[in-house]
Protein backbone atom coordinates (compact mmCIF):
# COMPACT_ATOMS: atom_id res chain seq x y z
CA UNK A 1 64.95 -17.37 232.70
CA UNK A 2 62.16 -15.01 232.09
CA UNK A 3 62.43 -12.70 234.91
CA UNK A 4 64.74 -10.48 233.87
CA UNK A 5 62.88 -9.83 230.57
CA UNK A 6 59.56 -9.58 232.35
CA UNK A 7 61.65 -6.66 234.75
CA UNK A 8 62.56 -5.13 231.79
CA UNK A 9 59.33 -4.57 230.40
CA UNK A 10 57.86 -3.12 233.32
CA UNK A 11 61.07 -0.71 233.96
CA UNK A 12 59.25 2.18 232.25
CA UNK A 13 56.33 1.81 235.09
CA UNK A 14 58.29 1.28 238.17
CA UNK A 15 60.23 4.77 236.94
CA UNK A 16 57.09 6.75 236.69
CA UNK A 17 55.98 4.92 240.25
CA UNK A 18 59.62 7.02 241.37
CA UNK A 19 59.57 9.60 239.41
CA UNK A 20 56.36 11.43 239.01
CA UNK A 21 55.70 12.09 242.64
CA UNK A 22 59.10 14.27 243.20
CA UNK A 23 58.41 16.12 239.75
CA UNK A 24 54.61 16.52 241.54
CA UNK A 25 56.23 17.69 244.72
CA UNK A 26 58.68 19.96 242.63
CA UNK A 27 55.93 21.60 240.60
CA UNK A 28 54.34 22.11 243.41
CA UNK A 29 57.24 24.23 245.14
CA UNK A 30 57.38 26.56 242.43
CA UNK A 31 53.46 27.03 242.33
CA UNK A 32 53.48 27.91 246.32
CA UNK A 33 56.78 29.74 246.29
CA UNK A 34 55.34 33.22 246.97
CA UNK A 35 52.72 32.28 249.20
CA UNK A 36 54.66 29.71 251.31
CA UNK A 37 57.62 32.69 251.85
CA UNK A 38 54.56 35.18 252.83
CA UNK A 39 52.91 32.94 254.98
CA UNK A 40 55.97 31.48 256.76
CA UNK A 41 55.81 32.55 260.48
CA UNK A 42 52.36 33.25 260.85
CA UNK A 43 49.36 31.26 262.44
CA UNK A 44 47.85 29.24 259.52
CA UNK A 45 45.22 30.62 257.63
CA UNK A 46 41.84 28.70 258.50
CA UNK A 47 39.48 28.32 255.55
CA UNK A 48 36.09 26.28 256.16
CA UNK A 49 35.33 24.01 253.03
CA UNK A 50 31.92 23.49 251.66
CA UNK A 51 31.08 20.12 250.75
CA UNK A 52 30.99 21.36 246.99
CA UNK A 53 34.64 21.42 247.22
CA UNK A 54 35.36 18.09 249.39
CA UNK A 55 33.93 16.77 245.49
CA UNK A 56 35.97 18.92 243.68
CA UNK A 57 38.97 17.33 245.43
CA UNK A 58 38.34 13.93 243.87
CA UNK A 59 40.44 14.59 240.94
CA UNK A 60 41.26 10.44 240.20
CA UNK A 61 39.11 7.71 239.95
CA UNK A 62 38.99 3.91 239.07
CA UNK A 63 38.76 2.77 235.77
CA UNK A 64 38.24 -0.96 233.89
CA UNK A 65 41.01 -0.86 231.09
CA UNK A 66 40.28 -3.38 228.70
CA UNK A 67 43.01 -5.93 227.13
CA UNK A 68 41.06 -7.14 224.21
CA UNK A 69 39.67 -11.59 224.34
CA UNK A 70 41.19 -13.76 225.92
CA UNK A 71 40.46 -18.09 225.68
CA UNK A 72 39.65 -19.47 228.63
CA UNK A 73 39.93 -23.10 227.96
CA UNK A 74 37.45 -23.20 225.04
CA UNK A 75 35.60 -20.02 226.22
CA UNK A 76 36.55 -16.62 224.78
CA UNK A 77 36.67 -14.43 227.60
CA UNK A 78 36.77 -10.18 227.91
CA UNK A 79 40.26 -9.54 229.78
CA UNK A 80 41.66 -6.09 231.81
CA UNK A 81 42.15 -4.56 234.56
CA UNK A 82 40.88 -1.45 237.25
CA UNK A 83 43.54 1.08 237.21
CA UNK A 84 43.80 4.58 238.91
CA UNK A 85 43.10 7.53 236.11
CA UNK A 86 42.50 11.12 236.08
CA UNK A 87 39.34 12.35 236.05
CA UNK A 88 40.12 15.61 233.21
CA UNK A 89 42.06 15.26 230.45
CA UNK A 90 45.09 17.50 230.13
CA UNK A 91 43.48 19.74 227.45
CA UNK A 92 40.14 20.32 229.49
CA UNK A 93 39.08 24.45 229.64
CA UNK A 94 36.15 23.66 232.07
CA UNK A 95 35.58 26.12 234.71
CA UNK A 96 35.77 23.28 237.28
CA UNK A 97 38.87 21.78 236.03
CA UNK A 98 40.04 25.09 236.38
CA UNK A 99 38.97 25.20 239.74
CA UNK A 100 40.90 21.65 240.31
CA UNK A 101 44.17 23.22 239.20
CA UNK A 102 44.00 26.00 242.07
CA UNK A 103 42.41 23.24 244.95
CA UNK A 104 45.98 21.59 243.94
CA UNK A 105 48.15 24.10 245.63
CA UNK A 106 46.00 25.03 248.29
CA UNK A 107 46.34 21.19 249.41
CA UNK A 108 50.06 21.50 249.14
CA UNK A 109 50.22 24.47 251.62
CA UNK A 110 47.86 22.33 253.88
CA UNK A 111 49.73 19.71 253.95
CA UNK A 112 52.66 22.02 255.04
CA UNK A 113 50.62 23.67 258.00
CA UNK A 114 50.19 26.43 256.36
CA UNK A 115 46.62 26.83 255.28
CA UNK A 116 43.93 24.63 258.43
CA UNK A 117 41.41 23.20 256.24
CA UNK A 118 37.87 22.81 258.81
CA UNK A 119 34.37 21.27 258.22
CA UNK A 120 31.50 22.41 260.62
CA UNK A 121 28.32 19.98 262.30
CA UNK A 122 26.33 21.16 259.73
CA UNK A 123 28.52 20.40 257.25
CA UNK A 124 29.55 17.01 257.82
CA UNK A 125 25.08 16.79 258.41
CA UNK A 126 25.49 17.22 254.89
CA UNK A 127 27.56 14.42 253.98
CA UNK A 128 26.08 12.50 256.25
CA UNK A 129 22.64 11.90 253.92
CA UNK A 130 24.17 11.81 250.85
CA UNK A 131 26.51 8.79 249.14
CA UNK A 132 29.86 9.08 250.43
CA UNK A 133 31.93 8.17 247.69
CA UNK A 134 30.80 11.63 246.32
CA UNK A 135 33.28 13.31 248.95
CA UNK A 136 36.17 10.65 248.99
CA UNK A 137 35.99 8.59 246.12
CA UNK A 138 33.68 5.28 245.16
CA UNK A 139 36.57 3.05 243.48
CA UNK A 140 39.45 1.27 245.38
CA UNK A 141 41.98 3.49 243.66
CA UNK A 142 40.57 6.74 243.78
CA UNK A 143 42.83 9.54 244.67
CA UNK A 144 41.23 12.87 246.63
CA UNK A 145 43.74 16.28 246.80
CA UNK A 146 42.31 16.49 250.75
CA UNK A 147 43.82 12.65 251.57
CA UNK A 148 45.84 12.53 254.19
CA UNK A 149 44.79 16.08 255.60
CA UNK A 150 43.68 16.38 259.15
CA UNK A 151 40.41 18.23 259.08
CA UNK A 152 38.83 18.98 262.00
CA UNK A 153 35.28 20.77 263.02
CA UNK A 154 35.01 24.12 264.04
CA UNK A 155 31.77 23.67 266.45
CA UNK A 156 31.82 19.91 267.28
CA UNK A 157 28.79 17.68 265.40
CA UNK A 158 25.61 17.45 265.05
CA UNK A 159 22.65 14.16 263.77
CA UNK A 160 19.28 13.98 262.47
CA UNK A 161 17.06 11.90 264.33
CA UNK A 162 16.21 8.59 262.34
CA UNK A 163 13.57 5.74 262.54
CA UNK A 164 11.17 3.52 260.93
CA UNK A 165 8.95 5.20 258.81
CA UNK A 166 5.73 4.29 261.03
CA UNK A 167 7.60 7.24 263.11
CA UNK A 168 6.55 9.53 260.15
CA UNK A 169 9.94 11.97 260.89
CA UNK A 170 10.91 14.42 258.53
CA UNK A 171 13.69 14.15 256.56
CA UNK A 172 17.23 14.85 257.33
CA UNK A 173 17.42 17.91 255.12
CA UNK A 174 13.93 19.04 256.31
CA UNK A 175 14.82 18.75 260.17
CA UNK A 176 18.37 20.77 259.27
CA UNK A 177 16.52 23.98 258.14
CA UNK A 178 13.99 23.67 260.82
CA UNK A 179 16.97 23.32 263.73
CA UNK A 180 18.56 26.28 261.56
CA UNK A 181 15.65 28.74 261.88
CA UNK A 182 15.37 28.23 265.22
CA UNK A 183 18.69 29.45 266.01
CA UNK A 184 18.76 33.01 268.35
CA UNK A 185 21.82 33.65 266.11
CA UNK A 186 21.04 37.73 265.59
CA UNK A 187 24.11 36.89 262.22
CA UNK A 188 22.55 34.05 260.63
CA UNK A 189 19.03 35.57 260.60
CA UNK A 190 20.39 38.72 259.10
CA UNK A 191 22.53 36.85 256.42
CA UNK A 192 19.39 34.42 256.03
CA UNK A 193 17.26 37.13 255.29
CA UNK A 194 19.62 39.07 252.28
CA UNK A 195 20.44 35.60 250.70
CA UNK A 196 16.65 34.43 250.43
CA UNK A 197 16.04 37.89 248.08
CA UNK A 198 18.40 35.93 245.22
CA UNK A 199 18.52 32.15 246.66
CA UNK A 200 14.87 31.49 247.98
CA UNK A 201 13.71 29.98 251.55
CA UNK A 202 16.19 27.28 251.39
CA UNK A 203 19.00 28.81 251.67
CA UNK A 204 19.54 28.48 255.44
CA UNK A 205 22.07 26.60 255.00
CA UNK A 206 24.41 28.48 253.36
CA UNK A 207 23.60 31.05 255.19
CA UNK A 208 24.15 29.14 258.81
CA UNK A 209 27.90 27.92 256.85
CA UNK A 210 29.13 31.78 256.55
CA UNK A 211 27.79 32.64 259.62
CA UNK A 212 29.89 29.83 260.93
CA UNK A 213 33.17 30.85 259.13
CA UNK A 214 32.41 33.90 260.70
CA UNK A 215 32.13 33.35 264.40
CA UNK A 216 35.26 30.67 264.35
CA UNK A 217 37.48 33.13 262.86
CA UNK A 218 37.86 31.47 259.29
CA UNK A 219 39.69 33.89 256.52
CA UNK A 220 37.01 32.37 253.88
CA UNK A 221 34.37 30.03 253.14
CA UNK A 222 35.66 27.82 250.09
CA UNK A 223 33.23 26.67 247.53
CA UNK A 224 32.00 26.19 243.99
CA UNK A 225 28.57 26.66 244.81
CA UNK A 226 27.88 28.99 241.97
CA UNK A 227 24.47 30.47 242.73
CA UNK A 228 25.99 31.24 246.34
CA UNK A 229 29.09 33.07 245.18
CA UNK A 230 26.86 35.11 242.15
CA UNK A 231 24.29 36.19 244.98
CA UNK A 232 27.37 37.07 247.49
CA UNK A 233 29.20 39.19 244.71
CA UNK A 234 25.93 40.87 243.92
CA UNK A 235 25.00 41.68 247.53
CA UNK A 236 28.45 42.45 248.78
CA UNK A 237 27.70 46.43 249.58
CA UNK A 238 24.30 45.27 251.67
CA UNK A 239 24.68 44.68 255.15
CA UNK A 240 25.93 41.78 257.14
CA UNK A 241 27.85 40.90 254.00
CA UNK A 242 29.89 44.56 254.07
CA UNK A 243 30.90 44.17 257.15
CA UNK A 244 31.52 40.87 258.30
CA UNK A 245 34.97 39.80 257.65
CA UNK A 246 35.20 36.48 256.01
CA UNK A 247 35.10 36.24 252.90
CA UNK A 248 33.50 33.56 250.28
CA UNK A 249 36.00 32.57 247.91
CA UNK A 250 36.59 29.88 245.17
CA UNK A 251 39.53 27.91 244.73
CA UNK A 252 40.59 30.11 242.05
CA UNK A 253 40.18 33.15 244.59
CA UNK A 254 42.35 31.65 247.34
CA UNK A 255 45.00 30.56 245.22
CA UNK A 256 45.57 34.25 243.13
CA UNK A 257 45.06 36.32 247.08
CA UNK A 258 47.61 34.49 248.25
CA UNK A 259 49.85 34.33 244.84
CA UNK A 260 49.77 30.20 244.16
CA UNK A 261 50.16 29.22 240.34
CA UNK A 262 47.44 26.55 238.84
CA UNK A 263 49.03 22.63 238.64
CA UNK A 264 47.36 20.25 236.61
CA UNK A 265 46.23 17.51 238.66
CA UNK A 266 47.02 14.88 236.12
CA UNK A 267 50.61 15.54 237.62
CA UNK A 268 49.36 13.88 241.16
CA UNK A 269 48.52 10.40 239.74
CA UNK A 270 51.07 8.12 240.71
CA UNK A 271 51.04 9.96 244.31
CA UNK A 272 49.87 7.11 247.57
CA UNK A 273 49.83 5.01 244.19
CA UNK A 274 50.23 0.93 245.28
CA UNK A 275 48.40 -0.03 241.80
CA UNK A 276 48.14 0.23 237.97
CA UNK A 277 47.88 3.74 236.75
CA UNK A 278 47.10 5.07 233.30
CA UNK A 279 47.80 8.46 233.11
CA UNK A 280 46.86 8.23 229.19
CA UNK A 281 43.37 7.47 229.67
CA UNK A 282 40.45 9.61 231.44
CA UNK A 283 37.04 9.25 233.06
CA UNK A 284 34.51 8.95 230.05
CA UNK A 285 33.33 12.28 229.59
CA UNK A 286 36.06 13.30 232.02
CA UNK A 287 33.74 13.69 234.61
CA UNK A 288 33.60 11.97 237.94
CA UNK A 289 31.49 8.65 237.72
CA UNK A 290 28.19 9.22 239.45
CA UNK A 291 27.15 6.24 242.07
CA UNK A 292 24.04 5.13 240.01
CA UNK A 293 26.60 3.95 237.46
CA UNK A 294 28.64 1.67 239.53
CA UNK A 295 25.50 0.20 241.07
CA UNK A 296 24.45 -0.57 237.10
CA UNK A 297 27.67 -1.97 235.87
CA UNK A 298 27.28 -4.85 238.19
């Protein structure tokens, strides 16, 4: 007797389920027009992503809506429920959210085989010490712009040695720069050398990452590392930096060389969607929630 009612009220829902990802996948045509009818034919363009932007790419996140008190038998009880949500708010200027709306169409024209997205061994090193949840999301519903994309290393991988502390072995980050400087690459030393005048002595690893887009033939080396794209800009003329050929780019970069429009990522929430979303509500802050927080909520 009641089904039909209870259909009706959740008609609105099961549209936007339908609907929003082909207005998504629309918007997205129209952003990537120009760049998908320049790029069509050619060998895809292979860009190297730095782990700043693998977080970047987490643009939705998992959120406790509340429903108000509730009895439970006798006991008065909070109600809700988790629900997929955007990270930014539709009105946010932030230079990152900025950055998010760019990331958007460069993960369409992935996902068309038009742009190879890689990670390197030293790269996924990276990742490999810190929480993962940074780079893919900590909540069940979480929604990442690089799901679903096949990204592969350029140069294979790569693992600290571990132990019980008795062992006394440095840490993971400590044994990365010391494998780093022991390369006999004649690049990284020389790209080493003109970062540390802006970055400091521990900035092997971005140094090792463009040397890497470098010798695999990458067109860039995405990232929002801001310190590392202020000392590249600034040391552009000096030598390797004038003459090697790839290039260290933001989002926003990529997406204006190769003529792709920004597209809010609020527009994406409903896509690989199988549960509650509330595209009216945000992360508080609208920031992404850091892992120390989860850990203290329960």
């Amino acid at each position: 007797m009641f089904r039909p009612l209870a259909r009706l009220r959740t008609l609105p829902e099961r549209i936007r389920f339908r609907l929003f990802p082909r207005i998504a996948a629309a918007r997205l045509n129209v952003a990537t027009r120009k760049a998908r009818r320049d790029m069509a034919g050619r060998e895809p363009l292979r860009v190297l992503l730095d782990n700043t932007v693998f977080d970047l790419a987490v643009t939705h996140e998992t959120r406790w809506i509340t429903t108000g008190i509730s009895n439970w038998g006798n006991q008065p009880m909070a109600t809700g429920y988790a629900a997929r949500v955007p990270v930014y708010g539709r009105k946010n200027k932030s230079e990152r959210y900025r950055q998010v709306t760019y990331l958007t169409g460069l993960t369409h024209l992935a996902r068309l085989g038009l742009i190879e997205f890689c990670k390197s061994a030293e790269l996924s090193d990276e990742q490999f010490r810190q929480p993962m949840g940074r780079f893919r999301g900590y909540g069940y519903f979480d929604y990442s712009l690089l799901s679903g994309i096949k990204i592969e290393s350029v140069d294979g991988w790569v693992f600290p040695t571990l132990g019980p502390k008795w062992m006394n072995l440095p840490s993971a980050a400590e044994q990365q720069r010391t494998r780093l400087r022991k390369s006999d690459d004649r690049l990284f030393h020389d790209l080493y050398a003109l970062l540390k005048q802006q970055l400091g002595e521990k900035c092997t690893q971005d140094a090792w990452h463009i040397r890497t887009a470098e010798r695999h033939n990458s067109f860039c080396f995405l990232t929002t590392d801001g310190p590392l794209l202020k000392a590249c800009k600034s040391l552009a003329k000096k030598e390797p930096l004038r003459s090697i050929r790839v290039r260290v780019m933001t989002p926003e970069d990529l997406a204006q060389h190769l003529g792709v429009a920004p597209v809010p990522s609020h527009l994406l929430s409903y896509n690989d969607a199988s549960w509650f979303v509330r595209m009216d509500h945000t992360m508080p802050e609208e920031r992404r929630r850091r892992v120390g927080e989860y850990r203290q909520s329960k």
